[in-house]
N, C-alpha and C. Protein backbone atom coordinates (compact mmCIF):
# COMPACT_ATOMS: atom_id res chain seq x y z
N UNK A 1 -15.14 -10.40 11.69
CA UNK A 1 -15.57 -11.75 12.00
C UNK A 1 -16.82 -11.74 12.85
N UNK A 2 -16.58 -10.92 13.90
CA UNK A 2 -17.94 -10.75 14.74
C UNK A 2 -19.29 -10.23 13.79
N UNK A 3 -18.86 -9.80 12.72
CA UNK A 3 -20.32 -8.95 12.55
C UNK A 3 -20.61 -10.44 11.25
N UNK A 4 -19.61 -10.75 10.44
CA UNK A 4 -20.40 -11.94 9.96
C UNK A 4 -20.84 -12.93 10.91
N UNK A 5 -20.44 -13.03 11.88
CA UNK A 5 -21.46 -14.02 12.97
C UNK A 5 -22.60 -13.66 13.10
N UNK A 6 -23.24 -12.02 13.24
CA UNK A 6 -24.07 -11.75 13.51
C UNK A 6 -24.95 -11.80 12.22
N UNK A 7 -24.54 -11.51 11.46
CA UNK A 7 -25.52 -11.41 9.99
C UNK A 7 -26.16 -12.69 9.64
N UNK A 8 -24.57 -13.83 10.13
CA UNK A 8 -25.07 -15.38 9.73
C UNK A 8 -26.07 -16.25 11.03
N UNK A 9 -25.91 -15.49 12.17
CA UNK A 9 -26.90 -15.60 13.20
C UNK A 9 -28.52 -14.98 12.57
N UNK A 10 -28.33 -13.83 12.08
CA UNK A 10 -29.68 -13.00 11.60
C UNK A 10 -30.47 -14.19 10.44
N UNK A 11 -28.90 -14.49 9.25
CA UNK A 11 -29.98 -15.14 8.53
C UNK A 11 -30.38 -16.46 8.82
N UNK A 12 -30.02 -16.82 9.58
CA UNK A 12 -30.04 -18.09 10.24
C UNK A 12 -31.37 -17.97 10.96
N UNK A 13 -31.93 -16.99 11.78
CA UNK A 13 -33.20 -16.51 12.31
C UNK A 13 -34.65 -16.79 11.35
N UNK A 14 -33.62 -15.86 10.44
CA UNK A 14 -35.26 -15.04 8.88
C UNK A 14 -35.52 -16.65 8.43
N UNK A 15 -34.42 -17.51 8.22
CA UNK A 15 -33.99 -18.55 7.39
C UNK A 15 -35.35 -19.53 8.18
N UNK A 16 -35.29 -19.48 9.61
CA UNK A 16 -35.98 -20.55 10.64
C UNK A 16 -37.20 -19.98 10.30
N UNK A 17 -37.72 -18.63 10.82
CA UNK A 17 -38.46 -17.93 11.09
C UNK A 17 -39.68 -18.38 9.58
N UNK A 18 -39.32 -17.92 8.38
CA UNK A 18 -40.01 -18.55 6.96
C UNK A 18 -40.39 -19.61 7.26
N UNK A 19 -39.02 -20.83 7.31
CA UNK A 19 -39.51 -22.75 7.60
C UNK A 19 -40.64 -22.54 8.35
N UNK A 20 -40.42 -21.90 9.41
CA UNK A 20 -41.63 -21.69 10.48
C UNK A 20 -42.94 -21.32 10.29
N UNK A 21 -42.95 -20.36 9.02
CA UNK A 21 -43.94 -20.22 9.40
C UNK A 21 -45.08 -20.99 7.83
N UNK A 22 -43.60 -21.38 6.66
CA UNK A 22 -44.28 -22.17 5.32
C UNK A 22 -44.99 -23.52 6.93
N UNK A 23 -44.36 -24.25 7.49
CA UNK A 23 -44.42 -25.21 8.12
C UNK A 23 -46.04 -24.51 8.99
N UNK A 24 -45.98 -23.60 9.40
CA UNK A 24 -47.75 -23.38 9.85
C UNK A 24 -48.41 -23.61 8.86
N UNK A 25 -48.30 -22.69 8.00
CA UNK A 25 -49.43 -22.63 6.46
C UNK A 25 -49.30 -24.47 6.41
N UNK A 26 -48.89 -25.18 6.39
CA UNK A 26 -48.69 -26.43 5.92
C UNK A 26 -49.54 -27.17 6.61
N UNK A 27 -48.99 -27.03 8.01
CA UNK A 27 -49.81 -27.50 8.63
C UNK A 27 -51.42 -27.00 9.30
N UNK A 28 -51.65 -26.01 8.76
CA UNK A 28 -53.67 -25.04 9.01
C UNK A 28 -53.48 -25.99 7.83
N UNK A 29 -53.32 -25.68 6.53
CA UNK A 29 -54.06 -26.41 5.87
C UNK A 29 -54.27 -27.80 5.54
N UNK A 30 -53.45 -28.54 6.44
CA UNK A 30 -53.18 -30.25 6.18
C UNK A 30 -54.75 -30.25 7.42
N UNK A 31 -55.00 -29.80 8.58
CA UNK A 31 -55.68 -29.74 9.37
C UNK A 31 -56.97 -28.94 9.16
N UNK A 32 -57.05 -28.45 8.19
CA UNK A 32 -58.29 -28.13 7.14
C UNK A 32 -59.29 -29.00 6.54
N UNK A 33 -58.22 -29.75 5.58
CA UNK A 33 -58.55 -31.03 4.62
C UNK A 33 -58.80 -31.80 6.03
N UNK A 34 -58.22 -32.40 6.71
CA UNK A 34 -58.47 -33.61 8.14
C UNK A 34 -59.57 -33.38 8.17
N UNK A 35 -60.05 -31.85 8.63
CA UNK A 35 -61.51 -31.52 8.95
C UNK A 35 -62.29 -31.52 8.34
N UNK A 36 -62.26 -31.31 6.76
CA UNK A 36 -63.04 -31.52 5.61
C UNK A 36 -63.45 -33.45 5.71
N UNK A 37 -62.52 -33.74 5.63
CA UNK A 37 -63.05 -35.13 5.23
C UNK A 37 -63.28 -35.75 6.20
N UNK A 38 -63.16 -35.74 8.22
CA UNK A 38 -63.74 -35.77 8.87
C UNK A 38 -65.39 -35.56 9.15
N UNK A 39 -65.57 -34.36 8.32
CA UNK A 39 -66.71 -33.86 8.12
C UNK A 39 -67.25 -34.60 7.32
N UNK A 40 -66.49 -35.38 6.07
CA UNK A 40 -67.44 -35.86 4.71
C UNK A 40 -67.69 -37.07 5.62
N UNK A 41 -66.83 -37.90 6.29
CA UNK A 41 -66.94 -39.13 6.50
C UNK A 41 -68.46 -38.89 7.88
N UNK A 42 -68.47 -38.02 8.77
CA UNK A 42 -69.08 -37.94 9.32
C UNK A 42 -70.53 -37.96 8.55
N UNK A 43 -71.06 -37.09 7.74
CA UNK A 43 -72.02 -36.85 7.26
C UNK A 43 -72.62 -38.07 6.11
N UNK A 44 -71.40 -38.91 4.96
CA UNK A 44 -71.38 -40.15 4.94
C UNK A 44 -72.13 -41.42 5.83
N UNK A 45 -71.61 -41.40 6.92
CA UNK A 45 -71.78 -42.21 7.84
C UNK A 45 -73.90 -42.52 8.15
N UNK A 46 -73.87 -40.91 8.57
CA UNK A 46 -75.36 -40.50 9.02
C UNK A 46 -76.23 -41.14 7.73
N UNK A 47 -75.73 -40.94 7.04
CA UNK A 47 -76.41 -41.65 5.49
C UNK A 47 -76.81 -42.35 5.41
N UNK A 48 -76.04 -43.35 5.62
CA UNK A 48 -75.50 -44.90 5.93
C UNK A 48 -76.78 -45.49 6.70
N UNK A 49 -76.55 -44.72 8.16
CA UNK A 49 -77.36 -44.98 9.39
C UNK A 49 -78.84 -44.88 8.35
N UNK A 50 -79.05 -43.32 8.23
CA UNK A 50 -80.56 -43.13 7.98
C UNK A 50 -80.96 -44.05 6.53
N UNK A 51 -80.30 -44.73 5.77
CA UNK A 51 -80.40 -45.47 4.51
C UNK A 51 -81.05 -46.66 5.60
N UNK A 52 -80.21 -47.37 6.64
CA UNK A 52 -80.53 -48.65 7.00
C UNK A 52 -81.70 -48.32 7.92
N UNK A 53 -81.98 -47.37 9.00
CA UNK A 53 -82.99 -46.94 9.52
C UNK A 53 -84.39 -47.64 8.45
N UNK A 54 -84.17 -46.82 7.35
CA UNK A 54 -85.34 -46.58 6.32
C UNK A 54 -86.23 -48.31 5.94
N UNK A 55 -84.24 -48.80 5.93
CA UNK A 55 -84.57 -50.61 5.72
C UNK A 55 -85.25 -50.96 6.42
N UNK A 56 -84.90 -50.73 8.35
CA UNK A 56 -85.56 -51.67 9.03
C UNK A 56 -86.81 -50.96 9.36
N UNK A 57 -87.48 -49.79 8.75
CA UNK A 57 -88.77 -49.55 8.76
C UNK A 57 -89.43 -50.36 7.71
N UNK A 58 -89.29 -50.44 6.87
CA UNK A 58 -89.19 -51.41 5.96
C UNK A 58 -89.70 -52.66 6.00
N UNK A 59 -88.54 -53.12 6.72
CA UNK A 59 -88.62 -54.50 7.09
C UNK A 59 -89.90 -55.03 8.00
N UNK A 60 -89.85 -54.39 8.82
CA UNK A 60 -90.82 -54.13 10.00
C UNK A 60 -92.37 -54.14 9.61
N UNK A 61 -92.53 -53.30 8.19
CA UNK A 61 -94.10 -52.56 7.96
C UNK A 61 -94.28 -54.27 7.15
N UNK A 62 -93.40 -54.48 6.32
CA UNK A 62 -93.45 -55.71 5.56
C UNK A 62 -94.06 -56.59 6.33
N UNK A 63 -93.25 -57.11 7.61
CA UNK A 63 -93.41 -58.30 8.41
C UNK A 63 -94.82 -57.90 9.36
N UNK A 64 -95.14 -56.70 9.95
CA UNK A 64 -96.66 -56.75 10.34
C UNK A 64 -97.46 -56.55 9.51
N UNK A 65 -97.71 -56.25 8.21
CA UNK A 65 -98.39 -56.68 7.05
C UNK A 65 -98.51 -58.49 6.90
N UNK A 66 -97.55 -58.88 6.58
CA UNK A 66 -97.39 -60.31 6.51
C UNK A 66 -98.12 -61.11 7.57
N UNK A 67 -97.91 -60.50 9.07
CA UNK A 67 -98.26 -61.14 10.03
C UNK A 67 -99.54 -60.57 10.10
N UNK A 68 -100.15 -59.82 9.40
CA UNK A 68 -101.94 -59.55 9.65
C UNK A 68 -102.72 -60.56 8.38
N UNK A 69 -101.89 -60.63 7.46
CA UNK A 69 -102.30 -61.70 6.42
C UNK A 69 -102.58 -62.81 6.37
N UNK A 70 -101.44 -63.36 7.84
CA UNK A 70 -101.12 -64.92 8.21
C UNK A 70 -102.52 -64.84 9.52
N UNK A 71 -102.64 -63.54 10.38
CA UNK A 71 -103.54 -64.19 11.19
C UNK A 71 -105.07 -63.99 10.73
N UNK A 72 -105.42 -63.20 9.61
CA UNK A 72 -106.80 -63.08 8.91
C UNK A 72 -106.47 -64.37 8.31
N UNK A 73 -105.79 -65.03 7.87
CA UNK A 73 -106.12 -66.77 7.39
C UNK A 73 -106.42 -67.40 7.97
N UNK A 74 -105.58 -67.78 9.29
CA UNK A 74 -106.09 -68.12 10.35
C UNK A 74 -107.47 -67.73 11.02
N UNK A 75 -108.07 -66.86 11.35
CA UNK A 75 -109.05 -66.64 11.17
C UNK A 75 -109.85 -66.66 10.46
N UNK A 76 -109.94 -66.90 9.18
CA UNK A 76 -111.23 -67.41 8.12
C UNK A 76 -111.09 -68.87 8.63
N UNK A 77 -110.25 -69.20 8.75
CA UNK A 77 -109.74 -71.38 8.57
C UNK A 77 -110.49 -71.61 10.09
N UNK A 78 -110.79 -70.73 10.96
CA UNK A 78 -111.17 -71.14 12.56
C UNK A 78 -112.55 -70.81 12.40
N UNK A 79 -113.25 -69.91 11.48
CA UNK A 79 -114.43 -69.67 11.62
C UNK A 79 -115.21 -70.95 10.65
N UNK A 80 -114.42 -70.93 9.35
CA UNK A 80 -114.75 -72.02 8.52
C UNK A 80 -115.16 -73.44 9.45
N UNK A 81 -113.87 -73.38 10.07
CA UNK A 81 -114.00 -74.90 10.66
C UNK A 81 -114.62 -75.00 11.70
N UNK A 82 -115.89 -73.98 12.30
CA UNK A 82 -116.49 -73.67 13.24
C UNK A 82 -117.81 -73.51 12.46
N UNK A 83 -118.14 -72.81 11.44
CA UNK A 83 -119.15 -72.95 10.48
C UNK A 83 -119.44 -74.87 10.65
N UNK A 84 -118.52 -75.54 9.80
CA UNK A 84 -118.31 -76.93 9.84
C UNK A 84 -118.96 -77.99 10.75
N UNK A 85 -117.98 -76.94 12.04
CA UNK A 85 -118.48 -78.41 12.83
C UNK A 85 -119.88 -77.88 13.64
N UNK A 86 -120.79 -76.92 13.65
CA UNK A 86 -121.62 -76.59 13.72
C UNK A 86 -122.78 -76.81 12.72
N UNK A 87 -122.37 -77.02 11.58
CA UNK A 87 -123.44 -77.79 10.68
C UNK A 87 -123.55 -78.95 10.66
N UNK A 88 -122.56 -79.76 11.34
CA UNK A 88 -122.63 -81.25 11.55
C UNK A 88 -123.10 -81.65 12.70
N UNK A 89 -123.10 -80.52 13.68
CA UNK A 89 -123.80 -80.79 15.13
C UNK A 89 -125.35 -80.83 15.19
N UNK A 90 -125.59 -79.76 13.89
CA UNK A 90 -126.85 -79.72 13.47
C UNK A 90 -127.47 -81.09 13.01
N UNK A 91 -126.70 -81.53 11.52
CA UNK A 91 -127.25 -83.11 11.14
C UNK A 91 -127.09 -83.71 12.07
N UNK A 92 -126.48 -83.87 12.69
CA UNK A 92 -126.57 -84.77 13.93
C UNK A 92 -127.44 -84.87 14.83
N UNK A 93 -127.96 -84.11 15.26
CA UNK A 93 -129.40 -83.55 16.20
C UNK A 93 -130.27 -83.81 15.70
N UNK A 94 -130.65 -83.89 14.27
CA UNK A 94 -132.21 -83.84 13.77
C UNK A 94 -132.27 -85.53 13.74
């Protein structure tokens, strides 16, 4: 009786000892993949960022373009209307 205690103690050990160690392998590699797709989502992300970066350079070159367009109009329309009233200051004088 004592020595089947001990054998059923032993396999009771080997029995844990396996669970133990399928249950590591299980878990390195569940914590592998985590890190894999930690990694994808990380590198994803930066994408993301440098995609919208790119936009608001973008956006930016657009709108001081736009705004050199709007103030060279403005500036022809101030010289025009300075041409203008300088030729009328003229008829006016003679």
């Amino acid at each position: 009786m004592r020595y089947l205690a001990i054998v059923s103690a032993a396999a009771l050990a080997m029995g844990l000892a396996a669970c133990s160690n399928e249950t590591e392998q299980k878990t390195e590699a569940a914590a592998d993949a985590a890190g894999d797709d930690i990694e994808e989502n990380v590198d994803t992300a930066g994408q993301v960022v440098d995609n919208a970066m790119e936009d608001v350079e973008a956006g930016v070159d657009k709108a001081a373009k736009d705004l050199d367009a709007e103030a060279d109009k403005a500036g022809d329309k101030i010289e025009k209307e300075w041409d203008e009233a300088k030729a009328e200051a003229k008829e006016e004088a003679q």
